[in-house]
C-alpha atoms as a PDB file:
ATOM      1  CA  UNK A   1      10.908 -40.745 240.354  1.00  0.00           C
ATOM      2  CA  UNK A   2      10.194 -38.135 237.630  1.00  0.00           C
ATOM      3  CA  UNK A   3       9.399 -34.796 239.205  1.00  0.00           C
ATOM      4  CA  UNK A   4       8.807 -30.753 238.021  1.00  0.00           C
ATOM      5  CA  UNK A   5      11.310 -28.919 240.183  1.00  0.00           C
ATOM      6  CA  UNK A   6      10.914 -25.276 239.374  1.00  0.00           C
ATOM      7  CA  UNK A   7       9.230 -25.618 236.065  1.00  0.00           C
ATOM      8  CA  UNK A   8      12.451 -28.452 234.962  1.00  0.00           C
ATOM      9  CA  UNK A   9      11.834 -32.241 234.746  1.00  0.00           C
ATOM     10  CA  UNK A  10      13.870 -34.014 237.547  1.00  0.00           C
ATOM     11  CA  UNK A  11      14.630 -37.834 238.276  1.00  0.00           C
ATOM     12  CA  UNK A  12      15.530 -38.046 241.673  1.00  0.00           C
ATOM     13  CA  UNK A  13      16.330 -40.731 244.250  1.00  0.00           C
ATOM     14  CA  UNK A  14      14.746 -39.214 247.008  1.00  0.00           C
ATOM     15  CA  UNK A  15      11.103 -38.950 247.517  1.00  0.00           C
ATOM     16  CA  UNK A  16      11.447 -36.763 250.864  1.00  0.00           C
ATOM     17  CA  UNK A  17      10.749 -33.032 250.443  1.00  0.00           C
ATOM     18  CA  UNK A  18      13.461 -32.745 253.145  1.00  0.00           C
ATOM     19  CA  UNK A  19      16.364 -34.926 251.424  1.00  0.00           C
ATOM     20  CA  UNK A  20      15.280 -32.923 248.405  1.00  0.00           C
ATOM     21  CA  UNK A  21      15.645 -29.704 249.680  1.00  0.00           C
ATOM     22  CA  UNK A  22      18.797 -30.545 251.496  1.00  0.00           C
ATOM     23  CA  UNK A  23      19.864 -32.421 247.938  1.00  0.00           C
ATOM     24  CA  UNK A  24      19.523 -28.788 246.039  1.00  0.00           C
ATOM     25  CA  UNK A  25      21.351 -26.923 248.823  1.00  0.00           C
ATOM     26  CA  UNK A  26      18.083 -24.594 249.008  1.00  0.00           C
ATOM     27  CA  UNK A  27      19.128 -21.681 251.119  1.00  0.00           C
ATOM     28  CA  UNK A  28      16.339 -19.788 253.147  1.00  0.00           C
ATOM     29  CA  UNK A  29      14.198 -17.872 253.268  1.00  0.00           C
ATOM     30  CA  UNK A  30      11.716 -19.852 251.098  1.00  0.00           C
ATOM     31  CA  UNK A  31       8.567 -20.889 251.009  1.00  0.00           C
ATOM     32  CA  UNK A  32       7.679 -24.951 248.862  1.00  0.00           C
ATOM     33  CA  UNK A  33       4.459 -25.739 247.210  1.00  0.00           C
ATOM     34  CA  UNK A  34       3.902 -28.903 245.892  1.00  0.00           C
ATOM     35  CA  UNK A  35       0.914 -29.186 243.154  1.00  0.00           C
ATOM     36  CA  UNK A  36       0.390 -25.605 244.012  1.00  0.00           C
ATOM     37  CA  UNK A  37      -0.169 -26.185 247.586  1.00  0.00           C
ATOM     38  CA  UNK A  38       2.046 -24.443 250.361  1.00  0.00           C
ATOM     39  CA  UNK A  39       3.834 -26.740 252.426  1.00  0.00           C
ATOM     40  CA  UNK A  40       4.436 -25.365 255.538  1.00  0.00           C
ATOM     41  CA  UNK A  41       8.076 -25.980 257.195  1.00  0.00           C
ATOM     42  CA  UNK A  42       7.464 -28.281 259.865  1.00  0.00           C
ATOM     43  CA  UNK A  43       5.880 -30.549 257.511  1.00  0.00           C
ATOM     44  CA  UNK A  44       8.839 -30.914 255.270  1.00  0.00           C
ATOM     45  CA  UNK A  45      10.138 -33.972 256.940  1.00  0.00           C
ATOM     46  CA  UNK A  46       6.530 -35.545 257.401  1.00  0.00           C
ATOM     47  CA  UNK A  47       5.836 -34.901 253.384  1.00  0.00           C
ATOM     48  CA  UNK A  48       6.431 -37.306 250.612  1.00  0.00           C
ATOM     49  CA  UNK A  49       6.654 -36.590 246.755  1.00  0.00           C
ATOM     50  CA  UNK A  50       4.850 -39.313 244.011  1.00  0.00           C
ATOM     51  CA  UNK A  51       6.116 -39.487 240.572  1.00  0.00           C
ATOM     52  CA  UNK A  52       4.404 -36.649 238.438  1.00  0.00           C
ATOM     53  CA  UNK A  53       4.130 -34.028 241.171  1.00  0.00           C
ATOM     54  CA  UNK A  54       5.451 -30.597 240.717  1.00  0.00           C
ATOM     55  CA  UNK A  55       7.965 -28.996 243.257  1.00  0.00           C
ATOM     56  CA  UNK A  56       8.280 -25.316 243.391  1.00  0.00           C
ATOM     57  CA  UNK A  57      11.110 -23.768 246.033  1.00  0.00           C
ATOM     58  CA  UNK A  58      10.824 -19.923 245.563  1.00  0.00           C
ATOM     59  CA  UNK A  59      12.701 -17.050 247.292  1.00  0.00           C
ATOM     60  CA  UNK A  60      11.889 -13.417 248.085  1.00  0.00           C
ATOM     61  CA  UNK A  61      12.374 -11.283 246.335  1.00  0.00           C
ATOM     62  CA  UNK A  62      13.427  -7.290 246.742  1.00  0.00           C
ATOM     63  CA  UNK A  63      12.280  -4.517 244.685  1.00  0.00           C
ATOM     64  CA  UNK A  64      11.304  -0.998 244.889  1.00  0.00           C
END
């Protein structure tokens, strides 16, 4: 499956946001959006990616 994972093309074996996130070592805090729709965290094992989709795992970040 051929996916956009933070604006890079990805093949990956896994289709579960969860196995992906896990796959990526994604450390929190963050937030996922997938097409440009939030995903909220206790959907991530419930939610499935199709071939095409775009994945974006963003942090905080600080400033002043």
């Amino acid at each position: 499956m051929k996916i956009l994972l933070n604006g890079e093309a990805q093949e990956l074996a896994h289709s579960e946001l969860h196995e992906i996130i896990k796959q990526h070592e994604f450390k929190p805090p963050f937030a996922v959006a997938i097409n440009n729709t939030f995903v909220p965290k206790h959907l991530y094992v419930t939610t499935y990616l199709q071939d095409g989709d775009t994945l974006d795992v963003v942090s905080p970040i600080q400033g002043g």
